[in-house]
N, C-alpha and C. Protein backbone atom coordinates (compact mmCIF):
# COMPACT_ATOMS: atom_id res chain seq x y z
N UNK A 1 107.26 119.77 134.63
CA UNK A 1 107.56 120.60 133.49
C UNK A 1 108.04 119.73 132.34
N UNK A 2 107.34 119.80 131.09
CA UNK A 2 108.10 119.35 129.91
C UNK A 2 107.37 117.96 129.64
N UNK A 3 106.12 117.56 130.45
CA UNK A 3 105.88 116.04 130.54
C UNK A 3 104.50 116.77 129.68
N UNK A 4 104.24 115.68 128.53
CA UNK A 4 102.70 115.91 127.84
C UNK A 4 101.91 115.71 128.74
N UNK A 5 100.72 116.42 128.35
CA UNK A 5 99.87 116.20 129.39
C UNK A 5 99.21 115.06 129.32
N UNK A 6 99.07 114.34 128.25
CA UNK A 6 98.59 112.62 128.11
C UNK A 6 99.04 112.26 128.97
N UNK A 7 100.39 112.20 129.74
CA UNK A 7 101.28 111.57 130.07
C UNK A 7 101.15 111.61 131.59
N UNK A 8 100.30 112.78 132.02
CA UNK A 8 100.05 112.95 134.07
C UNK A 8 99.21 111.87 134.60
N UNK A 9 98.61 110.98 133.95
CA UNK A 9 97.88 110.02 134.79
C UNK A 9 98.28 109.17 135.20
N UNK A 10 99.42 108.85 133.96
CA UNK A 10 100.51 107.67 134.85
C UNK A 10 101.52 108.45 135.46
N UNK A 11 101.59 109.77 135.82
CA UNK A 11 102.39 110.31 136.96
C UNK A 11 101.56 110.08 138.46
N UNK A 12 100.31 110.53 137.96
CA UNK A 12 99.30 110.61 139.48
C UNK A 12 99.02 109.15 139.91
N UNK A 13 98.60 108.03 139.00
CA UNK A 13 98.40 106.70 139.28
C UNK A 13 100.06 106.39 139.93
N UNK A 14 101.20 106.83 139.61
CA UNK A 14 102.02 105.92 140.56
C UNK A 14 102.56 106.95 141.33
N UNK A 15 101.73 107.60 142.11
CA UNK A 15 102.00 108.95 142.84
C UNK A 15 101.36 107.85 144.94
N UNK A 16 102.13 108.35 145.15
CA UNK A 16 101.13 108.03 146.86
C UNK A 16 100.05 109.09 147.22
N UNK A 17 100.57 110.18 146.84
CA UNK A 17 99.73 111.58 147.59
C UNK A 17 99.88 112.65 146.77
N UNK A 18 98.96 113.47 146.55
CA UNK A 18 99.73 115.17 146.16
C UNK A 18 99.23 115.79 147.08
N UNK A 19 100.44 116.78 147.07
CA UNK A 19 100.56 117.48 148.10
C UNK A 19 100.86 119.04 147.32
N UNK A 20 99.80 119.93 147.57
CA UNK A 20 99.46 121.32 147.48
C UNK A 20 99.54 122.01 148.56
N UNK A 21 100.72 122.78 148.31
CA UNK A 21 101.64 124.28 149.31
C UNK A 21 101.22 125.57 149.07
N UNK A 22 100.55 125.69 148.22
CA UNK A 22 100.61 126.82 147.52
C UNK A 22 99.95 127.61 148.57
N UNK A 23 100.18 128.98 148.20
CA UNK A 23 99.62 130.09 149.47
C UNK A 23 98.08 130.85 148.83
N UNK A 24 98.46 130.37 147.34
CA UNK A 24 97.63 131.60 145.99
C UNK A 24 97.28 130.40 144.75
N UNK A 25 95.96 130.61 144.57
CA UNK A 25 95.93 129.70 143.43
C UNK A 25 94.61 129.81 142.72
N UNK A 26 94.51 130.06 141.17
CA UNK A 26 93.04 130.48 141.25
C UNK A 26 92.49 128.85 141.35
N UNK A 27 93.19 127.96 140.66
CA UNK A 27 91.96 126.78 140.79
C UNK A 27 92.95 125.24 142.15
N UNK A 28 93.37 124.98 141.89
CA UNK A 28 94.90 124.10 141.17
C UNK A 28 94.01 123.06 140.24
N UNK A 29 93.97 123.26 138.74
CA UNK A 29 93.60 121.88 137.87
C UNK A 29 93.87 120.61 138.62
N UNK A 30 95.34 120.68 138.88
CA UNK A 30 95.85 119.49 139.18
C UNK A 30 95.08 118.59 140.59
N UNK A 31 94.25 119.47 141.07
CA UNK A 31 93.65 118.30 142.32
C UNK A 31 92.51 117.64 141.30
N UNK A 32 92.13 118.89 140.53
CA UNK A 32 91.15 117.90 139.73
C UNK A 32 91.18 116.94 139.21
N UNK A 33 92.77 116.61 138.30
CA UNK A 33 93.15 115.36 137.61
C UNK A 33 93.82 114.74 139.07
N UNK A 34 93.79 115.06 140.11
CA UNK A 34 94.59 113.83 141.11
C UNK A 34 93.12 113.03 141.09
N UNK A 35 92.11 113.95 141.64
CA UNK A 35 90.85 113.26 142.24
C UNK A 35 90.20 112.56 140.87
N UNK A 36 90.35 112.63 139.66
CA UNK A 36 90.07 111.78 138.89
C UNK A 36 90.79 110.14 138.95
N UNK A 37 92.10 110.32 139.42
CA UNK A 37 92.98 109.13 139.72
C UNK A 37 92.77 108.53 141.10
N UNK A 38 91.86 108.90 142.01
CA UNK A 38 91.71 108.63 143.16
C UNK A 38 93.28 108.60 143.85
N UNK A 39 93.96 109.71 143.84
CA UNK A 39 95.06 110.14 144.78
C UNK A 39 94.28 110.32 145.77
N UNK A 40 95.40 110.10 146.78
CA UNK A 40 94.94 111.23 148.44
C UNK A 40 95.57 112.21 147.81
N UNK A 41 94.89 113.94 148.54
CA UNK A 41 95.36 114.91 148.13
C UNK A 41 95.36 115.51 149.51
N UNK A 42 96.65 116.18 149.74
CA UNK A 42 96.70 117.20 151.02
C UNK A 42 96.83 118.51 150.50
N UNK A 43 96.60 119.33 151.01
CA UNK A 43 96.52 120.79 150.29
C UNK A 43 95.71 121.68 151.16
N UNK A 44 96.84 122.81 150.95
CA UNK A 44 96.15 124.13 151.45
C UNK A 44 94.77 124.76 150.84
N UNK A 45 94.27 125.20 151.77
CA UNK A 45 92.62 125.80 151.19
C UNK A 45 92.83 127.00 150.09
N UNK A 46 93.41 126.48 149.01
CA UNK A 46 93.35 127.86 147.61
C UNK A 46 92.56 127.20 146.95
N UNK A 47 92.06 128.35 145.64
CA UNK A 47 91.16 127.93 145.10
C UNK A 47 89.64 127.31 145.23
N UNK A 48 89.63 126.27 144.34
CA UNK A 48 88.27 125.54 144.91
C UNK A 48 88.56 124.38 144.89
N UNK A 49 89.84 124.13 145.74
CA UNK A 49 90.60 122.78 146.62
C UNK A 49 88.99 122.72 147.46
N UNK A 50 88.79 123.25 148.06
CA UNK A 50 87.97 122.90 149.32
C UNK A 50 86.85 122.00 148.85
N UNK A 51 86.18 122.98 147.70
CA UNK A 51 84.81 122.54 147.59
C UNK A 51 85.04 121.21 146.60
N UNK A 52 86.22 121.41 145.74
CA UNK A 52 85.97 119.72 145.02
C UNK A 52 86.46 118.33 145.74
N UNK A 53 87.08 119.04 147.06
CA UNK A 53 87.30 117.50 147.57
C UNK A 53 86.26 117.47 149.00
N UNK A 54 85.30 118.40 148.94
CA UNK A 54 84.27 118.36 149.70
C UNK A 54 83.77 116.90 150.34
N UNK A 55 83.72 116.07 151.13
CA UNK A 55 83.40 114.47 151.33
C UNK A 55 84.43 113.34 150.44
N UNK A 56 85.38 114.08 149.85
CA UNK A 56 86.38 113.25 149.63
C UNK A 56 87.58 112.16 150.52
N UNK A 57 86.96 111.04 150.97
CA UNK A 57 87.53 110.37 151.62
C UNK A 57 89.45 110.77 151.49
N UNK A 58 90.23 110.26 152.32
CA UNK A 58 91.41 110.15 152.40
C UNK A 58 92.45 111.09 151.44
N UNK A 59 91.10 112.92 151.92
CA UNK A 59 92.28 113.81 151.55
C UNK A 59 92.00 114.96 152.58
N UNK A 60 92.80 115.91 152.67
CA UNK A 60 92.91 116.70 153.75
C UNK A 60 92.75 118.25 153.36
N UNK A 61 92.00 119.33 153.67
CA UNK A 61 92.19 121.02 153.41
C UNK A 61 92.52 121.47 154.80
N UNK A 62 93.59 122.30 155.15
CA UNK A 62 94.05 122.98 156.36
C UNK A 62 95.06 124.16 155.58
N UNK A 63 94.88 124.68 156.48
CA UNK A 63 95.99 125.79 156.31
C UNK A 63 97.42 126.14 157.61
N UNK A 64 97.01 124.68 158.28
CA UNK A 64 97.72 124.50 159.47
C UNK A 64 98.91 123.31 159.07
N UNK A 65 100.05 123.81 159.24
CA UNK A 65 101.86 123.51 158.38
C UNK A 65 101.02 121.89 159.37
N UNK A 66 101.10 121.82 160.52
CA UNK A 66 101.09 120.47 161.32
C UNK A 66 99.92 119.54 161.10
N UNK A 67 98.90 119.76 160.71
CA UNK A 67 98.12 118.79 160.40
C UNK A 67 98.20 118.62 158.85
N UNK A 68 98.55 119.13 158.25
CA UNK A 68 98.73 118.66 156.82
C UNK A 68 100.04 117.52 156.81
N UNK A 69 101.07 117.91 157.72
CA UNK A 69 102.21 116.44 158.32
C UNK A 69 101.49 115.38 158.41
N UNK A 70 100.69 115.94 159.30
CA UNK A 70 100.15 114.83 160.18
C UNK A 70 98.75 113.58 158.72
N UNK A 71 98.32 114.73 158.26
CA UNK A 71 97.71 113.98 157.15
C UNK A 71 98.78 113.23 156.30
N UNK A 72 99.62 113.97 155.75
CA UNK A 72 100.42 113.15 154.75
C UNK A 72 101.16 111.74 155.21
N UNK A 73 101.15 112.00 156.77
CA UNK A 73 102.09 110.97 157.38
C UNK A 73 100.84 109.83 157.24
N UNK A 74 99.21 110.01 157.93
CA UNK A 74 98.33 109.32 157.77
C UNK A 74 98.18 108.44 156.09
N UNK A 75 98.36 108.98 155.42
CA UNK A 75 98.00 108.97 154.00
C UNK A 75 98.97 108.20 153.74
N UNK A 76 100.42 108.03 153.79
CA UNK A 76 101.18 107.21 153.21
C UNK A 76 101.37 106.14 154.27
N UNK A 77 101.08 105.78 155.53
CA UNK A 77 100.94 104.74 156.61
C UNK A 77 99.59 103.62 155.97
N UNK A 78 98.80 104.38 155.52
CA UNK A 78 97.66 103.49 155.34
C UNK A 78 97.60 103.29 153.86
N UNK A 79 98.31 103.65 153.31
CA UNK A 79 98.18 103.08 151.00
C UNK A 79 96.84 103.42 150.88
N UNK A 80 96.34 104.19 151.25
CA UNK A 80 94.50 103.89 150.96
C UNK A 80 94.07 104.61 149.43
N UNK A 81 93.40 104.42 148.57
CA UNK A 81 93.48 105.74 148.15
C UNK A 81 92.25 106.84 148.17
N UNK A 82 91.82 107.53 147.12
CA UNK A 82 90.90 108.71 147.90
C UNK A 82 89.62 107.90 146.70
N UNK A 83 88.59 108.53 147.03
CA UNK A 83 87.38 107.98 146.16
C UNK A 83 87.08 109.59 145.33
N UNK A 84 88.30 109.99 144.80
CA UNK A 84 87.99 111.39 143.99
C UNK A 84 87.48 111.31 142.74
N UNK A 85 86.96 110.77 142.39
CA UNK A 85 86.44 110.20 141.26
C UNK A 85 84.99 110.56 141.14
N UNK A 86 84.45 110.02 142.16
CA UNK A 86 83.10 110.50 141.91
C UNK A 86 82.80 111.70 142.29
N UNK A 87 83.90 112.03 143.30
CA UNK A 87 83.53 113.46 143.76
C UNK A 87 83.72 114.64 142.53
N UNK A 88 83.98 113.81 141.39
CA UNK A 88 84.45 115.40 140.21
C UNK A 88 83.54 114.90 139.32
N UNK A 89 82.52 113.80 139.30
CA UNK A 89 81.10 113.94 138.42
C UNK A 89 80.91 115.17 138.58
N UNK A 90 80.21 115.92 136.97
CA UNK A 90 80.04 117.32 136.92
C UNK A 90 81.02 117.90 136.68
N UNK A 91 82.37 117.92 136.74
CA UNK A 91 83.52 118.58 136.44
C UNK A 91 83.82 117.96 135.02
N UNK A 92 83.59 117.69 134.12
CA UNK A 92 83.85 117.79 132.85
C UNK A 92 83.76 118.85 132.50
N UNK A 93 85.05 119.51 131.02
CA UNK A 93 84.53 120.49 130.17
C UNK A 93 83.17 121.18 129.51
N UNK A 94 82.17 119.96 129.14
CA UNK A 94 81.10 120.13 129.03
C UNK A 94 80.15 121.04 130.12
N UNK A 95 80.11 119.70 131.00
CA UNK A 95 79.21 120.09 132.80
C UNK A 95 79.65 121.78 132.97
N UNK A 96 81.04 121.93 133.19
CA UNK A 96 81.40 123.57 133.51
C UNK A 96 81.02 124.53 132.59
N UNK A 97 80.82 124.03 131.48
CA UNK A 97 80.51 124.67 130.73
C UNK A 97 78.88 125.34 130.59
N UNK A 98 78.38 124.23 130.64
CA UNK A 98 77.21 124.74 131.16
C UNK A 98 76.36 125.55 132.02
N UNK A 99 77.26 124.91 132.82
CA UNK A 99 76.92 125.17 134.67
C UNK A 99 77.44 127.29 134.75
N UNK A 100 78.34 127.59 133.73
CA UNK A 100 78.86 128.42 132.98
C UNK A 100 77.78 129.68 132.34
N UNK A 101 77.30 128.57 131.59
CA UNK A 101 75.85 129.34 130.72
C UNK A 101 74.92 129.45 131.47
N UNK A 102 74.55 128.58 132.62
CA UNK A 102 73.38 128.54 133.70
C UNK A 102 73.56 130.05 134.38
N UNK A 103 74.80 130.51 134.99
CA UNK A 103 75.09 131.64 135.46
C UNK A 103 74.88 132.49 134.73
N UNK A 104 74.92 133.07 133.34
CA UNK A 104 75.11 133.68 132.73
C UNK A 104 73.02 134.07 132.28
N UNK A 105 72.57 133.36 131.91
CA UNK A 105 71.37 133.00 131.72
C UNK A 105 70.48 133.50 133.05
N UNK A 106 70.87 132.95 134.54
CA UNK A 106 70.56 133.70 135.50
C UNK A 106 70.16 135.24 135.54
N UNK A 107 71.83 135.19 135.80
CA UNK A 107 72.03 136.90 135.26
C UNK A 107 71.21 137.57 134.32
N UNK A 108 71.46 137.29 133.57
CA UNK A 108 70.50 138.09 131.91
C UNK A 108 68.73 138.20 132.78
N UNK A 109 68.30 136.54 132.91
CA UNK A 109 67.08 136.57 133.65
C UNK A 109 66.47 137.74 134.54
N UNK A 110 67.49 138.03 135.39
CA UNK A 110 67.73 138.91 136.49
C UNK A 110 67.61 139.84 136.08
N UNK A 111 68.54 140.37 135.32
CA UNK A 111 68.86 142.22 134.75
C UNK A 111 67.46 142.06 133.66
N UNK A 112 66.79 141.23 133.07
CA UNK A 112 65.56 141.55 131.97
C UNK A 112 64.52 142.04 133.48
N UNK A 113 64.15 141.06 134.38
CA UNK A 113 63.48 141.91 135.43
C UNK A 113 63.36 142.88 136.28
N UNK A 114 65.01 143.46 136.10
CA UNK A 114 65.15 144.67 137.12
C UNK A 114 64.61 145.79 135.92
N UNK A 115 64.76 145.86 134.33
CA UNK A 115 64.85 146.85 133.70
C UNK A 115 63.16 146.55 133.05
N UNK A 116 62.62 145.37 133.05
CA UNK A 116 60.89 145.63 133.07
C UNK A 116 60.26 146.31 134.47
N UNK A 117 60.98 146.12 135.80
CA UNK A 117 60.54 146.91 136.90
C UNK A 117 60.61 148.48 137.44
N UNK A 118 62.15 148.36 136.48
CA UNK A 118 62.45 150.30 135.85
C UNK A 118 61.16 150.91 134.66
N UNK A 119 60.67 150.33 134.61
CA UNK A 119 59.74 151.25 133.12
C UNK A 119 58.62 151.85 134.08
């Protein structure tokens, strides 16, 4: 709280791990900017934790209190860090943005053929 946000990369670069508790979450941003810093990230399965650290080396999704220990204990024994970096190619403002309009464009696509198949 209270830190610019310029200012989180040199929080996450001299970070060992983040670690996400949360029970409810629509996204958490913040794995996004960890995995840009190549943090390990442990974290409960909210949001779309799962799918952006999908093949993300040296981070963990459970919803089980003991293996997320057991990860964090792994994670700070070995200094390693995570290769989240490449895993958030495509996650730019832009990319989502698009990827945004692609859905949307779908859709429209979709509903123009259901209402030429209504006539």
């Amino acid at each position: 709280s209270g830190v610019p946000h310029e200012e989180i990369p040199y929080y996450m670069n001299a970070s060992d791990v983040l670690l996400v508790s949360s029970k409810r979450e629509a996204g958490p941003m913040v794995v996004k900017e960890a995995a840009a810093c190549n943090l390990p990230i442990i974290s409960t399965d909210v949001g779309f934790v799962r799918e952006v650290l999908d093949g993300v080396s040296n981070c963990t999704v459970s919803d089980v209190d003991s293996e997320l220990v057991s990860a964090v204990e792994d994670v700070l024994t070995r200094g390693d860090p995570s290769d989240g970096r490449t895993a958030i190619d495509g996650l730019s403002v832009d990319e989502m943005a698009d990827s945004i309009v692609d859905v949307y464009d779908r859709v429209l696509a979709d509903r123009g053929s259901k209402v030429a198949d209504s006539r």
